[in-house]
Each structure stands twice: as structure tokens, then as C-alpha cells.
N, C-alpha and C. Protein backbone atom coordinates (compact mmCIF):
# COMPACT_ATOMS: atom_id res chain seq x y z
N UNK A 1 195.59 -2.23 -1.00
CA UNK A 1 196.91 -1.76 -0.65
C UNK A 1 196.82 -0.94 0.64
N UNK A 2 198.26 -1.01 1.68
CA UNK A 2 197.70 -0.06 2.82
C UNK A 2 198.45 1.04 2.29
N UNK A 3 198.31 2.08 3.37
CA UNK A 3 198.80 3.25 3.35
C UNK A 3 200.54 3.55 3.15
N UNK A 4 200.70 2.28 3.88
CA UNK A 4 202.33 2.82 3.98
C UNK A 4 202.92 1.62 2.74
N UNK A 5 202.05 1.39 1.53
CA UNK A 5 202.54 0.08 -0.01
C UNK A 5 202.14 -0.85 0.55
N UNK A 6 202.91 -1.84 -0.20
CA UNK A 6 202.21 -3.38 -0.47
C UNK A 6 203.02 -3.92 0.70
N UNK A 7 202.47 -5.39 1.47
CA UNK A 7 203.21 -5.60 2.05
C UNK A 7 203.03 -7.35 1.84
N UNK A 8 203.98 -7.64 2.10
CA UNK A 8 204.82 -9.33 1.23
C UNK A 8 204.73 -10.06 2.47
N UNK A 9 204.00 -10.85 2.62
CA UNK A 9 203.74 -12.14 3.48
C UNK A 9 203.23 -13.25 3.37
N UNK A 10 202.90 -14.05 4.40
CA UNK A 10 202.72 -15.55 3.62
C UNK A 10 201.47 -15.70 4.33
N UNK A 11 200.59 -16.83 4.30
CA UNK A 11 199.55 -17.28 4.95
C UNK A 11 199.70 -18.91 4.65
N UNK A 12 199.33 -19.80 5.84
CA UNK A 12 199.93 -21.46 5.81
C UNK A 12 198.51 -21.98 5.51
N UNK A 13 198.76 -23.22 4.29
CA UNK A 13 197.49 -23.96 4.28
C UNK A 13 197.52 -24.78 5.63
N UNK A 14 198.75 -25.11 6.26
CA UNK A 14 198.41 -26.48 7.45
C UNK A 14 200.10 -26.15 7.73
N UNK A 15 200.40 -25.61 8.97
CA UNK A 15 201.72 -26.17 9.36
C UNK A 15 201.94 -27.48 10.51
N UNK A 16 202.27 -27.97 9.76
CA UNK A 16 202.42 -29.36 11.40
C UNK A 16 203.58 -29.35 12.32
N UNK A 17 203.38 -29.37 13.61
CA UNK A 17 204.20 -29.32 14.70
C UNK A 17 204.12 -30.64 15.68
N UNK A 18 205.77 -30.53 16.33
CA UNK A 18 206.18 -31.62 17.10
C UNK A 18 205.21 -31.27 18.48
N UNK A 19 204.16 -30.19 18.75
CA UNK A 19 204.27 -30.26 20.40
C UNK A 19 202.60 -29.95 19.94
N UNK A 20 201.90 -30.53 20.72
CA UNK A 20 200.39 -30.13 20.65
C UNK A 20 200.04 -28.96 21.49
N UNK A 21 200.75 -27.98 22.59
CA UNK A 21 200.86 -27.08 22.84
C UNK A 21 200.88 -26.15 21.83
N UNK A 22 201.96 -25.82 20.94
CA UNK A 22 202.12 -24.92 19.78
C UNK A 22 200.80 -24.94 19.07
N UNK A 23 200.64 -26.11 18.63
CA UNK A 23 199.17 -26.04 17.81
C UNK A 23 198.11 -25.29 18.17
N UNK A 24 197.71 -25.77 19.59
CA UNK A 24 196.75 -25.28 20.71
C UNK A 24 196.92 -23.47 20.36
N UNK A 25 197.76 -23.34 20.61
CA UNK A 25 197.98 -21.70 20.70
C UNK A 25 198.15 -20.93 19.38
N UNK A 26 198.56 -21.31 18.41
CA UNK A 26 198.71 -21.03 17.03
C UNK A 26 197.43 -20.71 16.81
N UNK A 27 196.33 -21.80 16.84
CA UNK A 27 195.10 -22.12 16.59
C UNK A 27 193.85 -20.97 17.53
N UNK A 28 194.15 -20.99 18.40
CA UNK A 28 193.64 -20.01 19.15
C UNK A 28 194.31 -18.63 18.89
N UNK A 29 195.28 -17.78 19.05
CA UNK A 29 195.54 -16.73 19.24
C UNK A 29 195.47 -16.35 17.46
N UNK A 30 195.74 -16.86 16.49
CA UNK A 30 195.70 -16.49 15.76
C UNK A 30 195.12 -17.42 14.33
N UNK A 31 194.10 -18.21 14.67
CA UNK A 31 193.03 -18.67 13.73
C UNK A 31 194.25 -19.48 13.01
N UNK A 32 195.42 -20.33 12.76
CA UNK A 32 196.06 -20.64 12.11
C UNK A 32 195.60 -21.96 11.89
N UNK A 33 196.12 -23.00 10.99
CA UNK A 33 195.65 -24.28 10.67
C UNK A 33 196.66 -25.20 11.50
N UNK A 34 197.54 -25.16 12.06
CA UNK A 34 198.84 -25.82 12.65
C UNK A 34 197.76 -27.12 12.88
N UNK A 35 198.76 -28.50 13.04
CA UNK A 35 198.13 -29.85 13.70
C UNK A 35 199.33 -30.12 14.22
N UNK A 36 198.92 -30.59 15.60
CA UNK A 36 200.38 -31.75 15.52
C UNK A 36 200.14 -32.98 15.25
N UNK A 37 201.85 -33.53 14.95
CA UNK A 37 201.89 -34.72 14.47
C UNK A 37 203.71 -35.06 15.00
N UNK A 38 204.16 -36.28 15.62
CA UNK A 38 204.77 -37.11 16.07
C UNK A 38 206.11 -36.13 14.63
N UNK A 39 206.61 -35.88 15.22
CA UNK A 39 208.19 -35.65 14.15
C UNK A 39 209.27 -35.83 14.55
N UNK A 40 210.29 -36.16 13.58
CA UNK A 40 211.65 -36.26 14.29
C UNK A 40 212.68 -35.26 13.07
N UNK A 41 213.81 -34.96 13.24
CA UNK A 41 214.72 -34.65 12.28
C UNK A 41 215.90 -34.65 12.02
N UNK A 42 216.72 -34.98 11.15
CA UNK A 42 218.46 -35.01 11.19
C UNK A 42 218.59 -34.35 10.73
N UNK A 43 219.96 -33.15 10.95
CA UNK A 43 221.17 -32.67 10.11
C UNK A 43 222.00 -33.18 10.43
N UNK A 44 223.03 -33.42 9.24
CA UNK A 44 223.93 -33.88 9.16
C UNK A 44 225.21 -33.03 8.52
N UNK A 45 225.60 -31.98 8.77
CA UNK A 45 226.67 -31.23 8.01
C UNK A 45 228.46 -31.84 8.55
N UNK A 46 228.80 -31.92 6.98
CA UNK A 46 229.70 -32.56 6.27
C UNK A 46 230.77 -31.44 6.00
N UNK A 47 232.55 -31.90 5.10
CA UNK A 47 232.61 -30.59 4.32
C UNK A 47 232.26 -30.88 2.97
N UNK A 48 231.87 -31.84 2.64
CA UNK A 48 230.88 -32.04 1.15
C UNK A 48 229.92 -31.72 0.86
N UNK A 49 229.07 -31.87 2.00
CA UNK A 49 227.54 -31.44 1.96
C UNK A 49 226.80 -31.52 3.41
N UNK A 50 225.67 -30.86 3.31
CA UNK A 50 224.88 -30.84 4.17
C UNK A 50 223.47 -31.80 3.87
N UNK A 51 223.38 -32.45 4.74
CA UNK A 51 221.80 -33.88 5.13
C UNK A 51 221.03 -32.97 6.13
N UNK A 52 219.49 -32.92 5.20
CA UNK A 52 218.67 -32.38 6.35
C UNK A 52 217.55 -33.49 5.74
N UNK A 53 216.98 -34.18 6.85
CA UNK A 53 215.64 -34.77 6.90
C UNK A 53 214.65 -34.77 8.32
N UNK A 54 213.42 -34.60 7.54
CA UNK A 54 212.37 -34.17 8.22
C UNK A 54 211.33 -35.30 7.99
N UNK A 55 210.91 -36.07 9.21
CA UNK A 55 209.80 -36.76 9.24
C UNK A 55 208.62 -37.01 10.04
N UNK A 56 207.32 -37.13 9.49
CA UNK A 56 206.30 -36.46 10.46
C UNK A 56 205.17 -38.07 10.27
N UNK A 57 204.59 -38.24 11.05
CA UNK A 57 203.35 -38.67 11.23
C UNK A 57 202.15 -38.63 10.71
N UNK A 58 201.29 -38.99 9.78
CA UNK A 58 200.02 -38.38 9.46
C UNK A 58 199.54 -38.84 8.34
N UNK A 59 198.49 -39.76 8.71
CA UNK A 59 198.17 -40.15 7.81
C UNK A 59 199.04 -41.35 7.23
N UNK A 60 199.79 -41.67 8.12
CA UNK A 60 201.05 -42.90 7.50
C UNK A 60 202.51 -41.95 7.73
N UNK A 61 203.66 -42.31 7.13
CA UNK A 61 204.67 -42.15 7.09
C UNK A 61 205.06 -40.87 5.85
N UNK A 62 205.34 -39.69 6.64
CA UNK A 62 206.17 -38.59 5.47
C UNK A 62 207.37 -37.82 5.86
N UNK A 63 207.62 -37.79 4.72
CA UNK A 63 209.34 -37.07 4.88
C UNK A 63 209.61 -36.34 3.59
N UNK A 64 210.56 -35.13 4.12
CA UNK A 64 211.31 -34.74 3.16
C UNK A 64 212.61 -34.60 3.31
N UNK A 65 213.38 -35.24 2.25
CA UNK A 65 215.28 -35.22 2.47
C UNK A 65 215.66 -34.49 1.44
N UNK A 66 217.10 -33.89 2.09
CA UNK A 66 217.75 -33.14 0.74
C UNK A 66 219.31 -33.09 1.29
N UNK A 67 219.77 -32.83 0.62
CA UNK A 67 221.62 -32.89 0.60
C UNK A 67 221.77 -31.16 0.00
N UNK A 68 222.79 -30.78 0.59
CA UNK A 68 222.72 -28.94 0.37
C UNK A 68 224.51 -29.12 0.03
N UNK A 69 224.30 -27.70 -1.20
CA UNK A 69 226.03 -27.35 -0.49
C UNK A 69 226.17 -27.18 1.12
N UNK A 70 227.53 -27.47 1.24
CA UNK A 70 227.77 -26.73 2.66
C UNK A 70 228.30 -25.74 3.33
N UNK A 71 227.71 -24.73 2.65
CA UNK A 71 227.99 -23.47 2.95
C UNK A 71 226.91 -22.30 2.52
N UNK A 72 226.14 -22.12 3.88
CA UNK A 72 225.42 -20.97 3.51
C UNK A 72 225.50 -19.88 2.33
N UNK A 73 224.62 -19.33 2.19
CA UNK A 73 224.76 -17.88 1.29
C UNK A 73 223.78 -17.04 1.63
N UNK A 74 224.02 -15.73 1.56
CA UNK A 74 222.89 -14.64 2.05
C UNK A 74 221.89 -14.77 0.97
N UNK A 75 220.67 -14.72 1.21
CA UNK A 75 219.78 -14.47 0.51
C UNK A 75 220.34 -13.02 -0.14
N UNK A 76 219.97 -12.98 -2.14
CA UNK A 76 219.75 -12.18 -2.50
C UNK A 76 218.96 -11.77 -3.06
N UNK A 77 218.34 -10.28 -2.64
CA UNK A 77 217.72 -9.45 -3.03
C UNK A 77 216.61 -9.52 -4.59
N UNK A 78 215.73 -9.85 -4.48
CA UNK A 78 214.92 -10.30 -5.63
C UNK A 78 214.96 -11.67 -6.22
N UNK A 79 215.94 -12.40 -5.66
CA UNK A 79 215.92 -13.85 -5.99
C UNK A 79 215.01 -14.22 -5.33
N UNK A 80 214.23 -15.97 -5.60
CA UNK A 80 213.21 -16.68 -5.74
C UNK A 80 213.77 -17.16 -3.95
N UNK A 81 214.42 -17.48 -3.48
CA UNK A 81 214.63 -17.86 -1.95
C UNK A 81 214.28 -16.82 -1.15
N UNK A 82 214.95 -15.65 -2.02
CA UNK A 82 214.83 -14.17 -0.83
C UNK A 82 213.25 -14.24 -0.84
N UNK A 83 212.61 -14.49 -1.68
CA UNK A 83 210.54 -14.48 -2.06
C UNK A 83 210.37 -14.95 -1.19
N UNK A 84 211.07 -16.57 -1.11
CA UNK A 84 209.86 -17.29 -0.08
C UNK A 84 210.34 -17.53 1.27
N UNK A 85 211.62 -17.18 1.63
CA UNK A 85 211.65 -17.08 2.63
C UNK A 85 211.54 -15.83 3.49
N UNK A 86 211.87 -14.85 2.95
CA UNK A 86 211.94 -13.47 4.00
C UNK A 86 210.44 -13.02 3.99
N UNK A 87 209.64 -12.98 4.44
CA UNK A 87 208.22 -12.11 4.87
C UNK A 87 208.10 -12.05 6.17
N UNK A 88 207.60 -10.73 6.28
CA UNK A 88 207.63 -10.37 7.90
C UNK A 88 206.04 -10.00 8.45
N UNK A 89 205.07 -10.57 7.45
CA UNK A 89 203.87 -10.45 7.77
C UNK A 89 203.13 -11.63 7.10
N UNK A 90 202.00 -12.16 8.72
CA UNK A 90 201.53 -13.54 7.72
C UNK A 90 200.13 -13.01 8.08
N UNK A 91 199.07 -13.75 7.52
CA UNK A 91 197.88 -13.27 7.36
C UNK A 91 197.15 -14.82 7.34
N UNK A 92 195.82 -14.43 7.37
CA UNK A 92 195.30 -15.60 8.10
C UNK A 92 193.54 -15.36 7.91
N UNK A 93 193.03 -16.28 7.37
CA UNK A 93 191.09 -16.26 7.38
C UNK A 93 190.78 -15.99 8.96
N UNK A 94 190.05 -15.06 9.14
CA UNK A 94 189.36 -14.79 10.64
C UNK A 94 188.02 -14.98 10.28
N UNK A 95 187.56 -14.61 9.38
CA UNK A 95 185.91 -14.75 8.92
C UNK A 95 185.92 -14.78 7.78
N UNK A 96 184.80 -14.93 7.39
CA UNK A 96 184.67 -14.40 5.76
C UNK A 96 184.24 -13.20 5.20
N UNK A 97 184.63 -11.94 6.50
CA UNK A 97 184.89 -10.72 5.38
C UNK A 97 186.46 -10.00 6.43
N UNK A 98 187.02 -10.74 7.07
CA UNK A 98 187.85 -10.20 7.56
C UNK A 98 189.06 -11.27 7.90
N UNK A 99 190.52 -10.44 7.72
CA UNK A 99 191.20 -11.05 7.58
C UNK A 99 192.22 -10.79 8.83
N UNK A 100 193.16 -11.88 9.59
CA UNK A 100 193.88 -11.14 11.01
C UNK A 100 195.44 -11.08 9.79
N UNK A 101 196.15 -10.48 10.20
CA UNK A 101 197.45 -9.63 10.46
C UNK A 101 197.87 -9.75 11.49
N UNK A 102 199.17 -10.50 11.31
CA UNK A 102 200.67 -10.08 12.25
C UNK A 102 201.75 -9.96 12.00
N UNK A 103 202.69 -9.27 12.77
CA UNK A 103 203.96 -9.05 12.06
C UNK A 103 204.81 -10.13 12.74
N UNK A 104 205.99 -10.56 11.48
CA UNK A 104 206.92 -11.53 12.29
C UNK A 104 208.35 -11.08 11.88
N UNK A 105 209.17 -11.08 13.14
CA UNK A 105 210.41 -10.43 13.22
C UNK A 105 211.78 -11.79 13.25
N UNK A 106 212.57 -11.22 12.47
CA UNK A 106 213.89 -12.35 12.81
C UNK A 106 214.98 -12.02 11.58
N UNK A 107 216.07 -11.91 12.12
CA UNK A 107 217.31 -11.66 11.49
C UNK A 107 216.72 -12.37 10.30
N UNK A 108 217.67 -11.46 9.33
CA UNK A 108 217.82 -11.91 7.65
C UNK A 108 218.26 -13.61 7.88
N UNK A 109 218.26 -14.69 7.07
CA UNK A 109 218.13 -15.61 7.08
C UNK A 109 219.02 -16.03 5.85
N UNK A 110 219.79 -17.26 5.94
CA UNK A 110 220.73 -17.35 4.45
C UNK A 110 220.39 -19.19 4.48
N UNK A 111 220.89 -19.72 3.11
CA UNK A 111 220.14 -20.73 2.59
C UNK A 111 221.38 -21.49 2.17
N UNK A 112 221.03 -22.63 1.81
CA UNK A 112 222.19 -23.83 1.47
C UNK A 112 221.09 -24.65 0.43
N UNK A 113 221.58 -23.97 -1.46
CA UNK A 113 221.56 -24.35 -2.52
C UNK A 113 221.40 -26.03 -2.15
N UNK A 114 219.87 -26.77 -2.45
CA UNK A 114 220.30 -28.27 -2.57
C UNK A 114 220.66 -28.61 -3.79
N UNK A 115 221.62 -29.75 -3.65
CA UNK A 115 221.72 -30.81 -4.92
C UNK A 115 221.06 -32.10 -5.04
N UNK A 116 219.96 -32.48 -4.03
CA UNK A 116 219.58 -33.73 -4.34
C UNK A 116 218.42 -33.46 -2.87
N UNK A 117 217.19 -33.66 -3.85
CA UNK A 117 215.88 -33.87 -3.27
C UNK A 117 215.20 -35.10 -2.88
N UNK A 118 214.59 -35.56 -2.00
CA UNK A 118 213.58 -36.68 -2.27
C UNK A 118 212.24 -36.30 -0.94
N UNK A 119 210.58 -36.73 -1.54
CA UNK A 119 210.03 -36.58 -0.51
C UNK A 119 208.79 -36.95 -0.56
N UNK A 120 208.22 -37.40 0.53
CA UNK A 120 206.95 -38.17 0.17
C UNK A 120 206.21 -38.34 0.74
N UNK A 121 204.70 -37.21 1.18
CA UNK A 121 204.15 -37.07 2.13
C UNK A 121 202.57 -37.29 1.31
N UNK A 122 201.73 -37.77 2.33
CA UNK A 122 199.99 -37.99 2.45
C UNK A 122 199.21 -36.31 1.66
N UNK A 123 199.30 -36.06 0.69
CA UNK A 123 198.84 -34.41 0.11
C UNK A 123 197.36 -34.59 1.03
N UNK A 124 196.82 -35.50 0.09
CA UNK A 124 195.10 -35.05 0.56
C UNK A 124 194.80 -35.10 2.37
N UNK A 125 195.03 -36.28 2.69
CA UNK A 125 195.28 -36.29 4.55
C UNK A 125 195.57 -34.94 4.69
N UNK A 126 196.58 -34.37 4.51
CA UNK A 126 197.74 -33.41 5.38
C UNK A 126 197.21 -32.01 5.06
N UNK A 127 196.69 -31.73 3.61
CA UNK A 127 195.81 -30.58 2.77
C UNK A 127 194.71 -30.51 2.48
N UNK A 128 193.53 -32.16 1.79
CA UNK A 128 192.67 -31.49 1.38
C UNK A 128 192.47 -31.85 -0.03
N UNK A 129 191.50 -32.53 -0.33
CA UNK A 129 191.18 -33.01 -2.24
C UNK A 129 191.72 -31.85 -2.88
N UNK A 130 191.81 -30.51 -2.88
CA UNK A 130 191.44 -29.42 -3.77
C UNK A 130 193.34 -29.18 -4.17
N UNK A 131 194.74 -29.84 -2.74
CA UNK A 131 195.86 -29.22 -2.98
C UNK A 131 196.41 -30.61 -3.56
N UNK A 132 195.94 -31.81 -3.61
CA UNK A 132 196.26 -32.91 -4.91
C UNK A 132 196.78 -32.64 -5.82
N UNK A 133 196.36 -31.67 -6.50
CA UNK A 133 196.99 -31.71 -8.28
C UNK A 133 198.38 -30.58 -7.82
N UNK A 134 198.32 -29.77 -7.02
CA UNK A 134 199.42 -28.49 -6.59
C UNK A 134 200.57 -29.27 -6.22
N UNK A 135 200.33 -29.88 -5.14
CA UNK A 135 201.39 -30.79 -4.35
C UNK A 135 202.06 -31.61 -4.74
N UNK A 136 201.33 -32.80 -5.70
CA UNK A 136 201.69 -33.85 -6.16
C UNK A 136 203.04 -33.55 -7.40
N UNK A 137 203.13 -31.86 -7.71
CA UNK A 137 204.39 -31.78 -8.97
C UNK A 137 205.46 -31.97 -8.33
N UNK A 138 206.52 -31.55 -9.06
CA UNK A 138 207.59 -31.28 -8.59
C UNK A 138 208.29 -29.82 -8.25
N UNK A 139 208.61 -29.62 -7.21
CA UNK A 139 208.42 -28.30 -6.59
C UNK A 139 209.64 -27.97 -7.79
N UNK A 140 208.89 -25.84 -8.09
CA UNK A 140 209.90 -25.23 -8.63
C UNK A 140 211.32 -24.81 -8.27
N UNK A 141 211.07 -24.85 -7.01
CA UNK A 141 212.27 -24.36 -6.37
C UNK A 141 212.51 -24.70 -4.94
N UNK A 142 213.61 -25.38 -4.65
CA UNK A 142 214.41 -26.07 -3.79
C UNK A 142 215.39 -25.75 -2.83
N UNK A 143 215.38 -25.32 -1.54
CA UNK A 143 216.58 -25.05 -0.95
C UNK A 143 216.32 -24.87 0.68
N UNK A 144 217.68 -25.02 1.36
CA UNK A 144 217.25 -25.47 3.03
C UNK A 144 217.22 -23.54 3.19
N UNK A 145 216.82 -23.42 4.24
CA UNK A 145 216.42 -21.90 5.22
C UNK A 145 217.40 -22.37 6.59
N UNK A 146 218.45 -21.30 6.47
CA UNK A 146 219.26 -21.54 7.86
C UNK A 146 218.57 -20.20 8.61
N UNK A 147 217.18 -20.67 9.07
CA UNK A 147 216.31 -19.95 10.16
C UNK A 147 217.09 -19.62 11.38
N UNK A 148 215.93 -18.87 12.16
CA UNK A 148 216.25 -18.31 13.47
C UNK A 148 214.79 -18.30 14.50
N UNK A 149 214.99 -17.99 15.60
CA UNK A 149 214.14 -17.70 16.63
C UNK A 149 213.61 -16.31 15.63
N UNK A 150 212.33 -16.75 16.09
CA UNK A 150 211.03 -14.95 15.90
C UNK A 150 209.66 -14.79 16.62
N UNK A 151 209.61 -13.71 16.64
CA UNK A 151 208.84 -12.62 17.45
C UNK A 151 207.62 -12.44 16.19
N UNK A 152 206.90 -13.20 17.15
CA UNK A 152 205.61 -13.10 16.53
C UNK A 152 204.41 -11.88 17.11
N UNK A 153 204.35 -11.24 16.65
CA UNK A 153 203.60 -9.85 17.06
C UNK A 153 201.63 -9.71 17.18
N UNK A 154 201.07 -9.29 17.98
CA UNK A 154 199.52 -9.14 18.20
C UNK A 154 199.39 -9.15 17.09
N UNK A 155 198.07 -9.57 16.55
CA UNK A 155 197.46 -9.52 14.99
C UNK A 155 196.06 -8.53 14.94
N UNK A 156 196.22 -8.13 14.10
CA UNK A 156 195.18 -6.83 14.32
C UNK A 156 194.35 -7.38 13.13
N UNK A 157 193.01 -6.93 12.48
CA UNK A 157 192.24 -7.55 11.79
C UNK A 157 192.10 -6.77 10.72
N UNK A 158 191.78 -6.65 9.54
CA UNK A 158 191.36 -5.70 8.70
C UNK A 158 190.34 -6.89 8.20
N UNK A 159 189.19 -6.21 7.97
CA UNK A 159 187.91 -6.19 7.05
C UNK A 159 187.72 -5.63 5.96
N UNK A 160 187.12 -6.36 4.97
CA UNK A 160 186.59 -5.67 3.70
C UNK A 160 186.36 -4.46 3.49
N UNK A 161 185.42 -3.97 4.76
CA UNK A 161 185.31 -2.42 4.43
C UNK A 161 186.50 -1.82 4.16
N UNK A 162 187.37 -2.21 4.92
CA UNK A 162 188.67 -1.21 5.56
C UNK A 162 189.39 -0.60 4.00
């Protein structure tokens, strides 16, 4: 725990990106797993619903589609969206007794409840024998992130000793 409590962030097994630049630099400045891979994507907002699909390259052909209400909602406070989407610190393997830290900044963020999932991407290619049995369920929980631009901050390191 640090000094000032616990602090709630994420760390990525593999994020994949449209630009091999991003990767390049992800990968360097902050030890991250990023690859690129060839992507494209639609939204489609309706007043019935909202179409978001995402499709990437790798390993063959993957995508994920979903149909949303169409109409945002603020993330609330202790709900399972506010979990996985709001963290303002991601963390990252630097060695194996030390770990990097950075902070990431960006307006509160609100979400569009889906009603209809489908998706079907390469697990082991894209993750790794070991995220097979994780990947392959059916996710607990479902819903689009009406994101923003963020400010990704120097990463400072803490070690075991620390």
C-alpha cells in the first residue's frame, strides 16, 4: 500500500493498435505489450440504438460488435463499469523485482448499456496458451466507454524493497 491508500489501476496483457508508431513508443517509454495490427471501426448511432464494431488483424480475422442503448449514462459510483473503466493509474512489469507507474488523466467517462454482443478473436495468437481458458468465456460484463483524449504522465518505478 502507498502512503497516500490504495490506488486502482489497470495493467494490459497486449493492447493492439492501428499505427506501428504508438506501439514503438508505448513499448519503449513504458515497457507496455501494445502490437500493431491493420484495424478498422464503425459507429453507427441511431435513435434506437447505437452499432459499434471493431476489427483487427492477427492471426486471421477478429472483431468485436455490439448494439448499445442510445443514450449515454454517467458512470456510477461503485458500479462494475465505474471499476473497469475509470483508473487513473496503470502499472506495468519493468523487471522482475520492480514495477513502472504512471498516472493517466481524462474527464470522467459515461457508457452506453449493450443489448446485443457478438465477438471473435485468435485468444492464444493475440495472448498466449495460459489466457485460453480466461478469454474463451463469456465476458461478465458488457458495455461501450464513451472515452476521451488522455494525458499519460512520466512513470516512476517502485521496487520490492520500496
Amino acid at each position: 500500500m502507498f502512503a497516500d491508500g490504495w490506488r486502482r489501476g489497470t495493467s494490459f496483457i497486449s493492447e493492439i493498435v492501428p499505427k506501428p508508431a504508438i506501439a514503438w513508443v508505448a513499448n519503449l517509454a513504458y515497457r507496455e505489450h501494445y502490437v500493431y495490427a491493420p484495424t478498422r471501426y464503425k459507429i453507427d448511432p441511431s435513435l434506437e440504438h447505437l452499432q459499434v464494431a471493431y476489427e483487427w488483424k492477427k492471426g486471421g480475422q477478429n472483431f468485436v460488435r455490439a448494439r448499445a442503448e442510445p443514450d449515454a449514462r454517467p458512470l456510477q459510483s461503485g458500479s462494475i463499469e465505474e471499476f473497469i473503466a475509470q483508473h487513473y493509474w496503470g502499472y506495468n512489469a519493468y523487471s522482475d523485482t520492480t514495477t513502472l507507474e504512471y498516472g493517466v488523466e481524462h474527464v470522467p467517462w459515461s457508457y452506453y448499456p449493450v443489448t446485443d454482443f457478438h465477438s471473435h478473436y485468435h485468444t492464444e495468437v493475440l495472448y498466449g496458451a495460459d489466457f485460453v481458458p480466461y478469454l474463451s468465456q463469456e465476458p461478465a460484463s458488457v458495455f461501450v466507454a464513451d472515452g476521451s483524449d488522455i494525458i499519460v504522465r512520466k512513470g516512476s518505478k517502485i521496487s520490492v524493497e520500496d
